[in-house]
N, C-alpha and C. Protein backbone atom coordinates (compact mmCIF):
# COMPACT_ATOMS: atom_id res chain seq x y z
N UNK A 1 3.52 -9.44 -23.63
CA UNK A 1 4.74 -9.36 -22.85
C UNK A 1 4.60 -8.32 -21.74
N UNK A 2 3.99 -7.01 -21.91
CA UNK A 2 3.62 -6.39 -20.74
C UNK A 2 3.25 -6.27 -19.81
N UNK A 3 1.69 -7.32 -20.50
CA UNK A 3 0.48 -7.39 -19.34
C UNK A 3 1.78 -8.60 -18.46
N UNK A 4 2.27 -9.25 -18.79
CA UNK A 4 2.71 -10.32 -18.01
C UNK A 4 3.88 -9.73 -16.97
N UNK A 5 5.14 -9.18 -18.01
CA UNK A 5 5.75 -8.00 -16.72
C UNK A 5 4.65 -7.47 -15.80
N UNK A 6 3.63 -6.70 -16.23
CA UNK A 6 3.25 -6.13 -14.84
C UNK A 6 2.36 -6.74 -13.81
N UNK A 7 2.38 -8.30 -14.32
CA UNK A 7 2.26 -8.83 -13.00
C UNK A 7 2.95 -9.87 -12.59
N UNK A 8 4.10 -10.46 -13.41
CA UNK A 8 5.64 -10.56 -12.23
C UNK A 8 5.94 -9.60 -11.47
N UNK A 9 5.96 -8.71 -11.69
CA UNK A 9 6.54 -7.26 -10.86
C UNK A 9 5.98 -7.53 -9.46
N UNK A 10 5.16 -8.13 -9.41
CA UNK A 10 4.72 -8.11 -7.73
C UNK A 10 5.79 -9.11 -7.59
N UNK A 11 6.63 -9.82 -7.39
CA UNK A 11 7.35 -10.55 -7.21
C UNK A 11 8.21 -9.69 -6.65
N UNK A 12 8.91 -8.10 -6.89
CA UNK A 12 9.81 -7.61 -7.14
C UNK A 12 9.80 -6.59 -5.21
N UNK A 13 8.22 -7.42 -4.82
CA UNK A 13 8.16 -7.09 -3.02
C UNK A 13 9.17 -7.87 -2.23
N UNK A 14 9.28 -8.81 -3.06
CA UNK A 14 10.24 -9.68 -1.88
C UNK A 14 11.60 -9.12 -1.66
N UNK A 15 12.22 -8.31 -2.80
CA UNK A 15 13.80 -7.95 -2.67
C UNK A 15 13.43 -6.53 -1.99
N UNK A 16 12.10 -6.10 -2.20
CA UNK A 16 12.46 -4.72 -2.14
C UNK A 16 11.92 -4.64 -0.44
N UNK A 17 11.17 -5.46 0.46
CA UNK A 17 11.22 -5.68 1.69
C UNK A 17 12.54 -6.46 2.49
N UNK A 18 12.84 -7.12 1.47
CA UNK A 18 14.11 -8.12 2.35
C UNK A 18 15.57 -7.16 2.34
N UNK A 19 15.85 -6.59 1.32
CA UNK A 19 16.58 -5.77 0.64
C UNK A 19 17.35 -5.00 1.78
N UNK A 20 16.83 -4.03 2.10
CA UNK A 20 16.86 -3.14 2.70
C UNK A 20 17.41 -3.64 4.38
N UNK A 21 16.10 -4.14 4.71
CA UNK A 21 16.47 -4.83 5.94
C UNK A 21 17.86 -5.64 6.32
N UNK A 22 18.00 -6.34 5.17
CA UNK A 22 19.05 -7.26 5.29
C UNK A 22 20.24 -6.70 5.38
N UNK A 23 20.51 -5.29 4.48
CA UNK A 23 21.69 -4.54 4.08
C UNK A 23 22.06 -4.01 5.76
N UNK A 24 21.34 -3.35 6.11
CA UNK A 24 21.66 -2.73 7.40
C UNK A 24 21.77 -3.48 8.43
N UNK A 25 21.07 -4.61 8.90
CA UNK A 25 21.11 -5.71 9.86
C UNK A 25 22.65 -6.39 9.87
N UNK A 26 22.92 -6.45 8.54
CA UNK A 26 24.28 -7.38 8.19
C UNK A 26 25.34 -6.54 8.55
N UNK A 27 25.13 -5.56 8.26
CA UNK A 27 25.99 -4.11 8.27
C UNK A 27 26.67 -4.25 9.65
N UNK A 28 25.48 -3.94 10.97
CA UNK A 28 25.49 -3.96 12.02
C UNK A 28 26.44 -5.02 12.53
N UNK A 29 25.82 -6.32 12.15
CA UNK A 29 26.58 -7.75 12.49
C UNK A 29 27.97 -7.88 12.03
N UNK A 30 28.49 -7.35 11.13
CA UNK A 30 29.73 -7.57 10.85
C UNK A 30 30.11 -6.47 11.53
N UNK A 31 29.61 -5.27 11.99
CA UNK A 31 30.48 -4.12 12.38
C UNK A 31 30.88 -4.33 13.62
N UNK A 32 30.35 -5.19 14.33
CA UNK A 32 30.26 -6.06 15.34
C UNK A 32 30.50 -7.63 15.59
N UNK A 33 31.54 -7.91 14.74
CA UNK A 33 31.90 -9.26 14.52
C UNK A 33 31.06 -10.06 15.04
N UNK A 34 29.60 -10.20 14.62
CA UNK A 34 28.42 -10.90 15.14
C UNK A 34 28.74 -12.12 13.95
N UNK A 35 29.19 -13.32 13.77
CA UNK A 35 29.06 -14.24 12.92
C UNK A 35 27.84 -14.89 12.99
N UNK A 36 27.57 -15.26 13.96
CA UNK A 36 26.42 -15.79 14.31
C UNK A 36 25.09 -15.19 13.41
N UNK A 37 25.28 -14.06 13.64
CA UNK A 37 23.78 -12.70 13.23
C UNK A 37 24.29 -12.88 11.72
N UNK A 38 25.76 -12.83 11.32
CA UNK A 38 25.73 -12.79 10.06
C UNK A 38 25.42 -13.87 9.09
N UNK A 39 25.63 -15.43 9.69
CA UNK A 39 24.96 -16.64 8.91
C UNK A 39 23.39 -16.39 8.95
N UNK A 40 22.58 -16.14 10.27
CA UNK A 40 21.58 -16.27 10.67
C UNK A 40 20.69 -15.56 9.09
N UNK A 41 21.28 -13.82 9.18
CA UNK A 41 20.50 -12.81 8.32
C UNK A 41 21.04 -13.51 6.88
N UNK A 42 21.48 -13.72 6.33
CA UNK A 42 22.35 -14.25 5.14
C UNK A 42 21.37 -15.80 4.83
N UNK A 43 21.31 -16.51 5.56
CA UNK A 43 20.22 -17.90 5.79
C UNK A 43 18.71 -17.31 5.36
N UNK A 44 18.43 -16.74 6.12
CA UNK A 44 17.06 -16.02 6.67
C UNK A 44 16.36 -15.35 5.65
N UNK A 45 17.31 -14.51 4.91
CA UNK A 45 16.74 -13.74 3.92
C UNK A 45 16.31 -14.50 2.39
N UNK A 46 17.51 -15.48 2.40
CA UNK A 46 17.27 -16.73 1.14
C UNK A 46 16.07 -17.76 1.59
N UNK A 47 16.37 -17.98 2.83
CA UNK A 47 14.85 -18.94 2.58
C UNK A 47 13.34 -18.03 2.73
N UNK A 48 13.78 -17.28 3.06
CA UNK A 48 11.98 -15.98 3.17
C UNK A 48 12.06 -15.91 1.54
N UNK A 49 13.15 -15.87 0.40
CA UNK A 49 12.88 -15.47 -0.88
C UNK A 49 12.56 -16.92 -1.21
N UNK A 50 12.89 -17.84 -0.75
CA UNK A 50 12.64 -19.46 -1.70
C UNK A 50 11.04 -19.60 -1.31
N UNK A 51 11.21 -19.91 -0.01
CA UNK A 51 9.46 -19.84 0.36
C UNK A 51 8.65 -19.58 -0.34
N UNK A 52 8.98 -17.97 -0.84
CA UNK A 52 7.56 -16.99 -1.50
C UNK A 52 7.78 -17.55 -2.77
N UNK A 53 8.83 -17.42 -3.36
CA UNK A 53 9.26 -18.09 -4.88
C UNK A 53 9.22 -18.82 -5.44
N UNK A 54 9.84 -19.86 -4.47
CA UNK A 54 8.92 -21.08 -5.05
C UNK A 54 7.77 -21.77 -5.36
N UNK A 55 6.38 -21.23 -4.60
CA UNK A 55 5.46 -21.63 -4.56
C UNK A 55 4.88 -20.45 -5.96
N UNK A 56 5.14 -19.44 -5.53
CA UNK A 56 4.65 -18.60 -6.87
C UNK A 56 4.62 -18.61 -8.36
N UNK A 57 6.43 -18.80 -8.42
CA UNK A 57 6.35 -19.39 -9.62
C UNK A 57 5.62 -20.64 -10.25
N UNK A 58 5.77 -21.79 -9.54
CA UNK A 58 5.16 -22.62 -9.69
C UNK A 58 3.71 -22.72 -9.99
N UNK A 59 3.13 -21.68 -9.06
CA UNK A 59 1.72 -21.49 -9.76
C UNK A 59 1.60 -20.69 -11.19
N UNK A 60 2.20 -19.65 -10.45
CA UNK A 60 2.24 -19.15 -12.38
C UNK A 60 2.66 -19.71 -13.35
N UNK A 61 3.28 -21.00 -13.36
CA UNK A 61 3.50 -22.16 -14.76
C UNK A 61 2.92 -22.10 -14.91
N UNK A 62 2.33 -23.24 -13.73
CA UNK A 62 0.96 -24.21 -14.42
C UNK A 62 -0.32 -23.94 -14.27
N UNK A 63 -0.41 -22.47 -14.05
CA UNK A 63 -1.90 -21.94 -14.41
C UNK A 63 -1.61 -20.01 -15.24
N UNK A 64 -0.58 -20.20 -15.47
CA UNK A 64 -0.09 -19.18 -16.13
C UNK A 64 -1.29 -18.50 -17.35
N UNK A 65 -1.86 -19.41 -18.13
CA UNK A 65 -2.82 -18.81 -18.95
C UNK A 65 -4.53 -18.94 -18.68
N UNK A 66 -4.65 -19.30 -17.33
CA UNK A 66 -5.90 -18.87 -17.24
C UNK A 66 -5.68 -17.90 -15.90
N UNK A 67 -4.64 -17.55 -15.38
CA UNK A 67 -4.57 -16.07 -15.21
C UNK A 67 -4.42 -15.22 -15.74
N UNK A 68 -3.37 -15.09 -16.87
CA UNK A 68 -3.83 -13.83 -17.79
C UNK A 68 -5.43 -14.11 -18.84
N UNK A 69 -5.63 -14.57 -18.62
CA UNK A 69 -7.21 -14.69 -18.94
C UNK A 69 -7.89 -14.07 -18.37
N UNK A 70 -7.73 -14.49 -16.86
CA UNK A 70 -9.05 -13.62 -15.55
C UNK A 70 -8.31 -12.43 -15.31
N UNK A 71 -7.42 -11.98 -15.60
CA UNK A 71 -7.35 -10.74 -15.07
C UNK A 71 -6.99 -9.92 -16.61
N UNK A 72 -6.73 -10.03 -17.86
CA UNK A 72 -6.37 -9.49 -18.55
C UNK A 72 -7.70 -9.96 -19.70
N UNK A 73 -8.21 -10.73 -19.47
CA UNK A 73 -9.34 -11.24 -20.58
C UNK A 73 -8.90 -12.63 -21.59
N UNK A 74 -9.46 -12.61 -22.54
CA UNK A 74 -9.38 -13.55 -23.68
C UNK A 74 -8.50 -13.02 -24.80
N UNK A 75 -8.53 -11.67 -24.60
CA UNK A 75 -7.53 -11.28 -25.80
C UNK A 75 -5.23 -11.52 -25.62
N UNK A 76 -5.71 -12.15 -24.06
CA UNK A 76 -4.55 -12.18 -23.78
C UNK A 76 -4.11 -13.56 -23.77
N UNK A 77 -5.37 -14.63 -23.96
CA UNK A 77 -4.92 -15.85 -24.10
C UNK A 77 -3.53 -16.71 -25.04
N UNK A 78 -3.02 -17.39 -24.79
CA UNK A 78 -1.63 -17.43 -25.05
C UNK A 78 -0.42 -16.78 -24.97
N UNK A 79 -0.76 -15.84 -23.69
CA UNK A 79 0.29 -15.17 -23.76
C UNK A 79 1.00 -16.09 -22.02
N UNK A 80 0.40 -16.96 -21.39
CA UNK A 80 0.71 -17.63 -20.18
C UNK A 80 1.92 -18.01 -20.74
N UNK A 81 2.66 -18.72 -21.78
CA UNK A 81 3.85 -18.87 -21.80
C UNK A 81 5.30 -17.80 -21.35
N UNK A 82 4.70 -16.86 -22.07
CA UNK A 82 5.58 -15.52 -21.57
C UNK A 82 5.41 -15.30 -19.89
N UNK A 83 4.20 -15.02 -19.23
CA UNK A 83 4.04 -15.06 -17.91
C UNK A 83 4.76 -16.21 -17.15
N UNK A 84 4.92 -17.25 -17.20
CA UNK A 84 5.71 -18.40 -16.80
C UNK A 84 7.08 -18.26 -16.34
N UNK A 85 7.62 -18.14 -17.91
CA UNK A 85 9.26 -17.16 -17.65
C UNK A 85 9.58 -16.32 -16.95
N UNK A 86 9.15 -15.59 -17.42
CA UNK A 86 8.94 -14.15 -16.63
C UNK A 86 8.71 -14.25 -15.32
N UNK A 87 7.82 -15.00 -14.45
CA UNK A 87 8.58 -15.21 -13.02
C UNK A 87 9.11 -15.92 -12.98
N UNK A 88 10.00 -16.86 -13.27
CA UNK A 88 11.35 -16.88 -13.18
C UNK A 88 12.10 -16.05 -12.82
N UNK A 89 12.49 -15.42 -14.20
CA UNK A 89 13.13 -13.97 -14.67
C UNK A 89 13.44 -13.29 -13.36
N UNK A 90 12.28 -12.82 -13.29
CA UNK A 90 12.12 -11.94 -11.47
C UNK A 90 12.52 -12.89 -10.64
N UNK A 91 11.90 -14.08 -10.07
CA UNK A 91 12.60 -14.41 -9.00
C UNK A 91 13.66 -14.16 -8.83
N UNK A 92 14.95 -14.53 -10.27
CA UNK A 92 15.88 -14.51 -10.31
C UNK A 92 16.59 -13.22 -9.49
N UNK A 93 15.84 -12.41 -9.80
CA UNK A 93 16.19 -10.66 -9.78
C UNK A 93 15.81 -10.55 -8.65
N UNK A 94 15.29 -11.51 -7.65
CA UNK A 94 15.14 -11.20 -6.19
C UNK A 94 16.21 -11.56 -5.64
N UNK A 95 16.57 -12.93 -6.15
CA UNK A 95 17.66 -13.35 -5.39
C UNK A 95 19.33 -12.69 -5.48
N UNK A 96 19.14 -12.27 -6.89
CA UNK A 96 20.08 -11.56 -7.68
C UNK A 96 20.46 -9.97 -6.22
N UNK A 97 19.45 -9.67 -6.11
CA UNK A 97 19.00 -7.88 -5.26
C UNK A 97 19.75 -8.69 -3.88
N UNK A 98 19.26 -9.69 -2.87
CA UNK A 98 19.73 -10.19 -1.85
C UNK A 98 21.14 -10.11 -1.69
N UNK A 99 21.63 -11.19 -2.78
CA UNK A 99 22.98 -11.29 -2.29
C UNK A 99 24.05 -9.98 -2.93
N UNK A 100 23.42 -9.37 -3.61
CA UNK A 100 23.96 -8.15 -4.50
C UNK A 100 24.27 -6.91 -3.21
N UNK A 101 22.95 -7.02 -2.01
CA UNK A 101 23.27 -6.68 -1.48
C UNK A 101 23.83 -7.32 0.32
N UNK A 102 24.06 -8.49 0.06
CA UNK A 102 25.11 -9.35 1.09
C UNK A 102 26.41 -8.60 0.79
N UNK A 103 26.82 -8.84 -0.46
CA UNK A 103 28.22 -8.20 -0.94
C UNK A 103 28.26 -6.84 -0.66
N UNK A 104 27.58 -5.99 -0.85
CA UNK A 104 27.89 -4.28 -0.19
C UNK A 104 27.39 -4.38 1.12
N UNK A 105 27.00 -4.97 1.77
CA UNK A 105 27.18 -5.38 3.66
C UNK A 105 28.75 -5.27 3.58
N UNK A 106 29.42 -6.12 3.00
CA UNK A 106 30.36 -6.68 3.18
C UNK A 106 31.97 -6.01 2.75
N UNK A 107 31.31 -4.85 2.18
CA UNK A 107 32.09 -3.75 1.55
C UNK A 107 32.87 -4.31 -0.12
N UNK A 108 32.47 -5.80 -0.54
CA UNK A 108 32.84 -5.79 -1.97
C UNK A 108 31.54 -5.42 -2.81
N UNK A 109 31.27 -4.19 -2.96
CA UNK A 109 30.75 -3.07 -4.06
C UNK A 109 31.28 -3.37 -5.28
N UNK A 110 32.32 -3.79 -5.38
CA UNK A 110 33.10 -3.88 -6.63
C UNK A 110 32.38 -4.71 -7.46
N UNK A 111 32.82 -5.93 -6.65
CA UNK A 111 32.60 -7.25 -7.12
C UNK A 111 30.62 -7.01 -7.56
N UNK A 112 30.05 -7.09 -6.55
CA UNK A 112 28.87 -7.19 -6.98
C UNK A 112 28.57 -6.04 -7.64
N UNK A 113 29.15 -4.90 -8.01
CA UNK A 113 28.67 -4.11 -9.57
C UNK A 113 29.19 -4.59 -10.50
N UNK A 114 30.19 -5.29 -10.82
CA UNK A 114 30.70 -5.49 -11.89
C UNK A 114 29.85 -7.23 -12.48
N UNK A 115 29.39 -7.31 -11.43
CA UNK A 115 28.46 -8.79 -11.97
C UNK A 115 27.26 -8.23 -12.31
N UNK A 116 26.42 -7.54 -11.99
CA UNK A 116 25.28 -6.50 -12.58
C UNK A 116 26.02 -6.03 -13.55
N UNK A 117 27.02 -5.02 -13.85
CA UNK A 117 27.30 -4.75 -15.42
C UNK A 117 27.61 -5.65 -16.43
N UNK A 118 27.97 -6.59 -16.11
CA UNK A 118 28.74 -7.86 -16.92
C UNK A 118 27.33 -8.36 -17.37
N UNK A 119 26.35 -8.53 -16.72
CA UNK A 119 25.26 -8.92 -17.12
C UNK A 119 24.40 -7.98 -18.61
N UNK A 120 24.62 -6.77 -18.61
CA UNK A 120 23.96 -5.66 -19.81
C UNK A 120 24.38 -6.57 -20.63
N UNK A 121 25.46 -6.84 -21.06
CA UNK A 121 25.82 -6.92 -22.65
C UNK A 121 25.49 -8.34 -22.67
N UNK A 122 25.37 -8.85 -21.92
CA UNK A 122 25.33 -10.52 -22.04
C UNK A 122 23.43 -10.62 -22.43
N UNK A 123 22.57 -9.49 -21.40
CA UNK A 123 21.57 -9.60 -21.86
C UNK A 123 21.41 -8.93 -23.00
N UNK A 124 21.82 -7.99 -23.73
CA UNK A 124 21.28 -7.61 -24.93
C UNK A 124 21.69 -8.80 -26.35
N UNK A 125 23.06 -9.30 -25.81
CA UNK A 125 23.41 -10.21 -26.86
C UNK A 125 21.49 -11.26 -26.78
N UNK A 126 21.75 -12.17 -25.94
CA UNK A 126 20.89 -13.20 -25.32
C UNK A 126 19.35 -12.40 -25.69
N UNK A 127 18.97 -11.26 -25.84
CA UNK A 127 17.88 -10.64 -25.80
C UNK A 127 17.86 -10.63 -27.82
N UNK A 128 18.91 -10.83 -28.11
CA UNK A 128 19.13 -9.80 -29.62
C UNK A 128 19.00 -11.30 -30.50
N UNK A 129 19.46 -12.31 -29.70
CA UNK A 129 19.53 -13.40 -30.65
C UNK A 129 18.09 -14.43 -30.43
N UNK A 130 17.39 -14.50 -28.97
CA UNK A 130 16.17 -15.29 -28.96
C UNK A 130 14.88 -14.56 -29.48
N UNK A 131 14.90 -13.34 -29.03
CA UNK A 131 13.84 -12.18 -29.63
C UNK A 131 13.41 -12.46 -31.12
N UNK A 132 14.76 -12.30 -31.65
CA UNK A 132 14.58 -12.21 -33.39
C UNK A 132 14.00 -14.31 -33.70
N UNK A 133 14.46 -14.91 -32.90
CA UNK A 133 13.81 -16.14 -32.97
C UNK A 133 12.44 -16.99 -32.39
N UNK A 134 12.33 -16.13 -31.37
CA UNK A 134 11.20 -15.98 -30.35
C UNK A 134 9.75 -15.70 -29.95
N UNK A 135 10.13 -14.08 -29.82
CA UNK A 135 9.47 -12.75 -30.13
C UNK A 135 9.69 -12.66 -28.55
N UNK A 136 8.11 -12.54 -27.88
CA UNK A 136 8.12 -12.00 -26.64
C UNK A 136 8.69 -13.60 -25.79
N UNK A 137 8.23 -14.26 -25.75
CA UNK A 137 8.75 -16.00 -25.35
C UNK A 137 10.17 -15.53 -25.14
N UNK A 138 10.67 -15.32 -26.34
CA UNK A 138 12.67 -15.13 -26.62
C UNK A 138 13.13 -14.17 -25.38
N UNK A 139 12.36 -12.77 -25.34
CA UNK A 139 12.82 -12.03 -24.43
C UNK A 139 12.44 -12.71 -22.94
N UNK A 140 11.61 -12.95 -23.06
CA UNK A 140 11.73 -13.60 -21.49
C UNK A 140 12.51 -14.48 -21.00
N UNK A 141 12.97 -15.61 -21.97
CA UNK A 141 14.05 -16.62 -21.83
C UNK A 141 15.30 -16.08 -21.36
N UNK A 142 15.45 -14.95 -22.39
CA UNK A 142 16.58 -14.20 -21.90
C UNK A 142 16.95 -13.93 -20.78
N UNK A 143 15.88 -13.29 -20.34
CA UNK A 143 15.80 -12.36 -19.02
C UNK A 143 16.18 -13.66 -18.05
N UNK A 144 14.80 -14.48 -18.02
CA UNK A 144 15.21 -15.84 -17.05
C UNK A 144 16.86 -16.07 -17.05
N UNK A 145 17.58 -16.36 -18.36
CA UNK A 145 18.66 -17.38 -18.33
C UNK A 145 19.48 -16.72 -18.28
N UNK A 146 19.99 -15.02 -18.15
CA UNK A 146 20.84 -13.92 -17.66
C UNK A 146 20.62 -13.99 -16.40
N UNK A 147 19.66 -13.74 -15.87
CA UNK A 147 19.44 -12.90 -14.52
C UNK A 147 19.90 -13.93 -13.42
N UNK A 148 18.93 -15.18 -14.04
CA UNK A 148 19.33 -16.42 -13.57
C UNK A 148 20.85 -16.49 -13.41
N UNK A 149 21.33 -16.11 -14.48
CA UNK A 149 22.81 -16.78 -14.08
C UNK A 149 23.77 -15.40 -13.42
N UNK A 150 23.46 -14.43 -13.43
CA UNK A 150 23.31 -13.08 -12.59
C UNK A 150 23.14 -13.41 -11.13
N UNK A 151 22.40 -13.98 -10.91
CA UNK A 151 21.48 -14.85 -9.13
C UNK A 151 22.85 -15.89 -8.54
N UNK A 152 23.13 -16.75 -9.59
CA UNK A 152 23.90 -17.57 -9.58
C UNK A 152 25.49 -17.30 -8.94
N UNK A 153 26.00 -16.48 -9.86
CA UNK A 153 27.35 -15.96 -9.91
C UNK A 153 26.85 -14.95 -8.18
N UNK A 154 26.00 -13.96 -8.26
CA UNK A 154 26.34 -13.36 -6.89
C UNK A 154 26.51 -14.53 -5.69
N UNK A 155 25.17 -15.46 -5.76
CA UNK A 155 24.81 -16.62 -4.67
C UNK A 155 26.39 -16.92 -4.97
N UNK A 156 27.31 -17.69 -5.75
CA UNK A 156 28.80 -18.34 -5.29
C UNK A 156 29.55 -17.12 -4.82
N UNK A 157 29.72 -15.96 -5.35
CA UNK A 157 30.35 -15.24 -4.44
C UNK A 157 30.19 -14.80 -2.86
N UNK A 158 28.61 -14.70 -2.78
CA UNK A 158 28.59 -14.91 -1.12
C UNK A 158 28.86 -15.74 -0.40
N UNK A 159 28.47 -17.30 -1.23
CA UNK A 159 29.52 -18.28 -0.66
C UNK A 159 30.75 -18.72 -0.19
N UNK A 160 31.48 -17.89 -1.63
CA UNK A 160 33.04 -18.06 -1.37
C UNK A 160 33.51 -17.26 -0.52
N UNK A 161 32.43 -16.08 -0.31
CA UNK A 161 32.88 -14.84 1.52
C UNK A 161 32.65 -16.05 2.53
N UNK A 162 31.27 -16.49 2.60
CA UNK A 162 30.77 -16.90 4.13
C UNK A 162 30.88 -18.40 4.11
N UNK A 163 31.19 -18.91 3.35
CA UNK A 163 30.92 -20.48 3.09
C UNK A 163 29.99 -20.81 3.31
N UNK A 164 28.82 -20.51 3.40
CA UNK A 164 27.13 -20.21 3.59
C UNK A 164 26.33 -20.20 2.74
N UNK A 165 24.83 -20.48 2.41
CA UNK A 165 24.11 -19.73 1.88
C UNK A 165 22.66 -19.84 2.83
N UNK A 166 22.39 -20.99 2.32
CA UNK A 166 21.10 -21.72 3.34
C UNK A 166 21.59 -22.65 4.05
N UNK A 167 20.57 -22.95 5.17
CA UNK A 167 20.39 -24.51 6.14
C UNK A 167 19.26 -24.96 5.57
N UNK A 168 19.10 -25.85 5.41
CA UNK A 168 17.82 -26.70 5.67
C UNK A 168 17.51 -26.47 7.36
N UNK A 169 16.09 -27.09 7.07
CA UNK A 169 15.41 -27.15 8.44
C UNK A 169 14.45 -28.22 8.38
């Protein structure tokens, strides 16, 4: 379960480059009734996270255990199931970081802390009941199907601000 966290964690570049940028850019644009700048950065930042995310995870499924193989050895074989989830998990937590911080652009702080706290107890329940059925597999499910729905709930609330999320192109 470790070796595999610490290499989802590279996943955890995308919020922490987009993050930042996005918070202050948006900042600007609304302080400046820029609508335009504000769909644009709000668009922009979700498809730069789908892009990288999607293709990543996807590799880490379906070659999930002969990477922790080459980089962790043979003693780590079978553990690609856990690695799988687990980016998920993170993606989730990228997209989760984005719009977590769309909403404090936007000055509801509230709202998007109280969907990050609402999430603790929901993950320890969800952590307390697949774990003991699981083991490391269980905790990752968890993580995925919280955070995931953590990602979820912020993504409709930025919606229900901007009526927005992505364009296609």
């Amino acid at each position: 379960f470790v070796a595999s966290m610490n290499l989802t964690k590279i996943l955890m570049v995308i919020p922490a480059t987009t993050s930042s940028v996005l918070f202050v850019s948006l900042g600007w644009a609304l302080a400046h009734d820029r609508a335009d700048l504000v769909r644009k950065y709000i668009e922009e930042a979700g498809r730069f996270a789908m892009i990288t995310l999607v293709p990543l995870c996807v590799l880490l499924a379906v070659d999930a255990e002969p990477v922790m193989q080459l980089l962790y050895g043979d003693a780590y074989a079978g553990s690609g199931s856990v690695l799988a989830v687990l980016a998920v998990a993170f993606a989730a937590v990228a997209l989760l970081d984005i719009y977590f911080f769309v909403l404090l652009a936007r000055g509801h702080s509230t709202r998007a802390v109280w969907v990050a706290l609402a999430l603790i107890p929901v993950l320890w329940a969800t952590n307390h009941g697949l774990i003991a059925r699981d083991g490391a597999t269980g905790a990752a499910w968890a993580a995925a199907l919280v955070l995931g729905a953590g990602a979820l709930v912020q993504a409709w609330l930025v919606w229900k601000e901007f009526r927005f999320l992505l364009a296609g192109r």
